[in-house]
C-alpha atoms as a PDB file:
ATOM      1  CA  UNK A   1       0.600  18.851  -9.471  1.00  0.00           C
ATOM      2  CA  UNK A   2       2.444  15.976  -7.360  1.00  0.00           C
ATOM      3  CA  UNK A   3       2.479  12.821  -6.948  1.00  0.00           C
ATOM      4  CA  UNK A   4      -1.284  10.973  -5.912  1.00  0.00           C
ATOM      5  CA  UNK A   5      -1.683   8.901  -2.758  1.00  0.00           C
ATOM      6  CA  UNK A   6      -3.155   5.381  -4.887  1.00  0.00           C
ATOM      7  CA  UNK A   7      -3.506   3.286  -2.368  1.00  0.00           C
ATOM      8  CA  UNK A   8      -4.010   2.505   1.247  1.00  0.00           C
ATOM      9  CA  UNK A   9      -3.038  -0.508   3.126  1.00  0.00           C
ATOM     10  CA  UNK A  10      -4.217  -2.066   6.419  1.00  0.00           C
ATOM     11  CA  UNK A  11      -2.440  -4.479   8.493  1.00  0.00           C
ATOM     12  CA  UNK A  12      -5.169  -7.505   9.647  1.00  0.00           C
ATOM     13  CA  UNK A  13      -4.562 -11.156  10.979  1.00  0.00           C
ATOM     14  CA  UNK A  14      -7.663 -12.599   9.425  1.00  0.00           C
ATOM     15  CA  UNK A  15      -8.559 -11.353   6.126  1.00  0.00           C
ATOM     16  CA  UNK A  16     -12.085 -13.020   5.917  1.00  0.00           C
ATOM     17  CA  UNK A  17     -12.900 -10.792   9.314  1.00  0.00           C
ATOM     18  CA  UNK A  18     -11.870  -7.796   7.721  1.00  0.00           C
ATOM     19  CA  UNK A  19     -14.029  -8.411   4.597  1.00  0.00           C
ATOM     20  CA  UNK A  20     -17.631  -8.905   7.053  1.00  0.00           C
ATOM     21  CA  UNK A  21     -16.309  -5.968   8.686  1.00  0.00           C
ATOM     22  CA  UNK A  22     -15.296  -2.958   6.168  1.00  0.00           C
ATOM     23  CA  UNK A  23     -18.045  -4.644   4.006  1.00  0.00           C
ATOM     24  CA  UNK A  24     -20.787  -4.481   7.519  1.00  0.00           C
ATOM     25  CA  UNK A  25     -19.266  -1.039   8.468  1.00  0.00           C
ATOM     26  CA  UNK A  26     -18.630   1.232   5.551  1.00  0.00           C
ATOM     27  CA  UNK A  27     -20.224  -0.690   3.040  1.00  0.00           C
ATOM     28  CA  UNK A  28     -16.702  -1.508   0.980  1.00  0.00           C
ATOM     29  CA  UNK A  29     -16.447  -4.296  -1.467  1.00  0.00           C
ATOM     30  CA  UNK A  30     -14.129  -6.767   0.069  1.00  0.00           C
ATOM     31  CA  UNK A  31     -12.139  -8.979  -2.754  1.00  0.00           C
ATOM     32  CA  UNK A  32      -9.912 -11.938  -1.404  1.00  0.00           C
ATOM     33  CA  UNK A  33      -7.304 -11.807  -3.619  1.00  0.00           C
ATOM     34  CA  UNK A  34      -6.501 -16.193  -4.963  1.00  0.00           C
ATOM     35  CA  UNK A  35      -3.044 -17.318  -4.359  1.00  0.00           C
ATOM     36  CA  UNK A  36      -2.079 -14.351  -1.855  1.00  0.00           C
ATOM     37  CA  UNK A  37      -2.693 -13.334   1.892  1.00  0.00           C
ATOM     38  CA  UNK A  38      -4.004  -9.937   0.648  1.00  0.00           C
ATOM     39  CA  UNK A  39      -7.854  -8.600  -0.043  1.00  0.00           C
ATOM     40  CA  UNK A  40      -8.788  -5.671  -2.411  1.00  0.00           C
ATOM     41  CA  UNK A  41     -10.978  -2.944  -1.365  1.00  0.00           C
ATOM     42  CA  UNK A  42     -12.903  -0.376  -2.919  1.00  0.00           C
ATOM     43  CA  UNK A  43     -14.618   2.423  -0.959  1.00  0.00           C
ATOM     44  CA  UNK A  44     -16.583   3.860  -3.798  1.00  0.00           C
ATOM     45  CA  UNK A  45     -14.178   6.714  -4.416  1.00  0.00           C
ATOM     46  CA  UNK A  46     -10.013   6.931  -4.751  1.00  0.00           C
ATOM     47  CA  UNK A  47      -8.020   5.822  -3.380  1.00  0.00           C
ATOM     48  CA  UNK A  48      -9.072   2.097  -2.561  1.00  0.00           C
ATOM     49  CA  UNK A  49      -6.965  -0.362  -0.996  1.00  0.00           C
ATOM     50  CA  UNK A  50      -5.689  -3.950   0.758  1.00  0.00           C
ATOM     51  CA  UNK A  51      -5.587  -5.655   3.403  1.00  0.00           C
ATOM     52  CA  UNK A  52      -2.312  -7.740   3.705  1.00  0.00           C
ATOM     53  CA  UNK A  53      -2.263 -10.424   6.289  1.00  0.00           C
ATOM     54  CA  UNK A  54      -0.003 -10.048   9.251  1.00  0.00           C
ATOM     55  CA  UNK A  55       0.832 -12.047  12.197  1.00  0.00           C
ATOM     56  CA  UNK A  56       0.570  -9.319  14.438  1.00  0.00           C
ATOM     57  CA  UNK A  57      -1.131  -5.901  14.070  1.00  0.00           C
ATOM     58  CA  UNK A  58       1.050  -2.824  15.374  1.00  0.00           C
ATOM     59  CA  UNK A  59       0.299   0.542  16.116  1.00  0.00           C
ATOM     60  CA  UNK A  60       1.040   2.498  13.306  1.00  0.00           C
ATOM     61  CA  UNK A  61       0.377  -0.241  10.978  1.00  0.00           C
ATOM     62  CA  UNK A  62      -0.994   1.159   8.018  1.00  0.00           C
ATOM     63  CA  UNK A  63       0.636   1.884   4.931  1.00  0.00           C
ATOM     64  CA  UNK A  64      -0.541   4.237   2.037  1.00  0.00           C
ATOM     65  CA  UNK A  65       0.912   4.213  -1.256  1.00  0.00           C
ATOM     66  CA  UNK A  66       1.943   7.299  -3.494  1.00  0.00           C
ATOM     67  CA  UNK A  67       1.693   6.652  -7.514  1.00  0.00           C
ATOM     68  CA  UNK A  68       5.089   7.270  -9.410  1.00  0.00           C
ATOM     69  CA  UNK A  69       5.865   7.309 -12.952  1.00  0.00           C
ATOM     70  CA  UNK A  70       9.569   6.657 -11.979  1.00  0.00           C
ATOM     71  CA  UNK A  71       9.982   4.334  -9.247  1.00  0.00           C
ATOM     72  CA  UNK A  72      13.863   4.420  -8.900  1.00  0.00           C
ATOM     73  CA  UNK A  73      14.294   8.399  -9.803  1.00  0.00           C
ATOM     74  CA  UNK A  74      11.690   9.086  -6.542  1.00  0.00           C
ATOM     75  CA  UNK A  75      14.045   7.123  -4.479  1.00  0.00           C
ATOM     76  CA  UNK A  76      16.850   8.994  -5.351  1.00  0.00           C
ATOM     77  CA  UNK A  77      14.702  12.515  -4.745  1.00  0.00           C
ATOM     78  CA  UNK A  78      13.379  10.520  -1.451  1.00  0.00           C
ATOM     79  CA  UNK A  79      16.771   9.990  -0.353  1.00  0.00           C
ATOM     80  CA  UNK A  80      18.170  13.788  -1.467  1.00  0.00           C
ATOM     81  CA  UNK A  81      15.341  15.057   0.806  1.00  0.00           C
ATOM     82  CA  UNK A  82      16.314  13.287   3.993  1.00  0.00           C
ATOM     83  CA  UNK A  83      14.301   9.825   3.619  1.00  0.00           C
ATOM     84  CA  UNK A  84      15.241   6.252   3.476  1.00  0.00           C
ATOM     85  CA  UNK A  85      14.970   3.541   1.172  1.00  0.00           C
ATOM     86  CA  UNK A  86      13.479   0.448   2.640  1.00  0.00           C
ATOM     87  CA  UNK A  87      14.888  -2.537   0.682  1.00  0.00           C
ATOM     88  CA  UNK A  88      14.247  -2.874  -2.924  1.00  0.00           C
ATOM     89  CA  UNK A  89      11.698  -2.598  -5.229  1.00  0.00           C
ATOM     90  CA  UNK A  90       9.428  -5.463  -5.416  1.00  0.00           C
ATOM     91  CA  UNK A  91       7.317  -6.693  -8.583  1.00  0.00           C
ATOM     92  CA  UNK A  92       3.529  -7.059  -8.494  1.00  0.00           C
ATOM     93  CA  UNK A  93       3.438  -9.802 -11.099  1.00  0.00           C
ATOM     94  CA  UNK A  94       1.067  -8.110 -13.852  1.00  0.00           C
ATOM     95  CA  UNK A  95       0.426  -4.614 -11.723  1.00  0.00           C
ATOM     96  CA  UNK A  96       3.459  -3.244 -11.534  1.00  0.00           C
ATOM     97  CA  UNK A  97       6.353  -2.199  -8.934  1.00  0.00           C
ATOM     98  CA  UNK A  98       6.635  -1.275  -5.067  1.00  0.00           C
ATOM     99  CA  UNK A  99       9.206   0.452  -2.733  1.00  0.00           C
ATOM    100  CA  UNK A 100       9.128   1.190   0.834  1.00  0.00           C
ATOM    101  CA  UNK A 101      10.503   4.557   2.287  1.00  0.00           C
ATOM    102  CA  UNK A 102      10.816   6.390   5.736  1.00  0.00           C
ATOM    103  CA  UNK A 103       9.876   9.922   5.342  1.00  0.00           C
ATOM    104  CA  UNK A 104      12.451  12.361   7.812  1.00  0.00           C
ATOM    105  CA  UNK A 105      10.224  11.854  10.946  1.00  0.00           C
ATOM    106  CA  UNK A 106      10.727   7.564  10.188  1.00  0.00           C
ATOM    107  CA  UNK A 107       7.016   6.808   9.026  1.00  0.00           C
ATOM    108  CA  UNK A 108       6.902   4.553   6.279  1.00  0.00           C
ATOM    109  CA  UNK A 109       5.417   4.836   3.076  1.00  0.00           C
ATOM    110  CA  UNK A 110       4.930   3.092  -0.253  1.00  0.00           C
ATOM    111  CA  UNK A 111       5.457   3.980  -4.069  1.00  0.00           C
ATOM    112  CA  UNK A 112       3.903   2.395  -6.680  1.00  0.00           C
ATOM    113  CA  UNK A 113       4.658   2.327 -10.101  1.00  0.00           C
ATOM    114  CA  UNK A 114       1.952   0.966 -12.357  1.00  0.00           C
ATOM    115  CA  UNK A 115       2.684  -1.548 -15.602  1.00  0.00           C
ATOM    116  CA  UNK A 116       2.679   0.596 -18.565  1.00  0.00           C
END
């Protein structure tokens, strides 16, 4: 089996909006997320996601994530296959680790390694 899609991510420029109106819509529980420009959501089934706070929303915007159990040995396959790396890996203080990459047609995607 490969890798999971773990996580979904949607560009907004006003996160309490979002929250009335994925909650209003769908039904999701909207969490604001304290000391960040981001919001948590859960649909009721997997994969859940965010809502990260942008200046401008773009076409295209939304990112999904991919769970890893080896962040920097995906890049590497990533890369062998004709993708990109986007930067470096970021920490999620307490949740773990991100990377950006463009797939071979330039759409760009996350990874995700969990803590633990």
């Amino acid at each position: 089996m490969g890798d999971a899609i773990c996580h979904v991510e949607v560009p907004v420029t006003d996160l309490n909006r979002a929250k009335r109106f994925y909650s209003e819509a769908f039904g999701w529980d909207v969490e604001l997320v304290p000391g960040m420009e981001y919001a948590l959501f859960k649909t009721g089934s997997e994969p859940g996601g965010g809502f990260a706070k942008v200046e401008e929303v773009r076409p295209g915007g939304a990112l999904f994530y991919i769970m890893v159990r080896d962040l920097e040995e995906k890049l590497r396959e990533i890369e062998r296959a004709g993708g990109k790396r986007l930067g470096e890996k970021a920490e999620i203080e307490g949740i773990g680790w991100e990377a950006k990459f463009t797939d071979v047609f330039g759409n760009i995607l996350g990874l995700f390694k969990p803590v633990g």
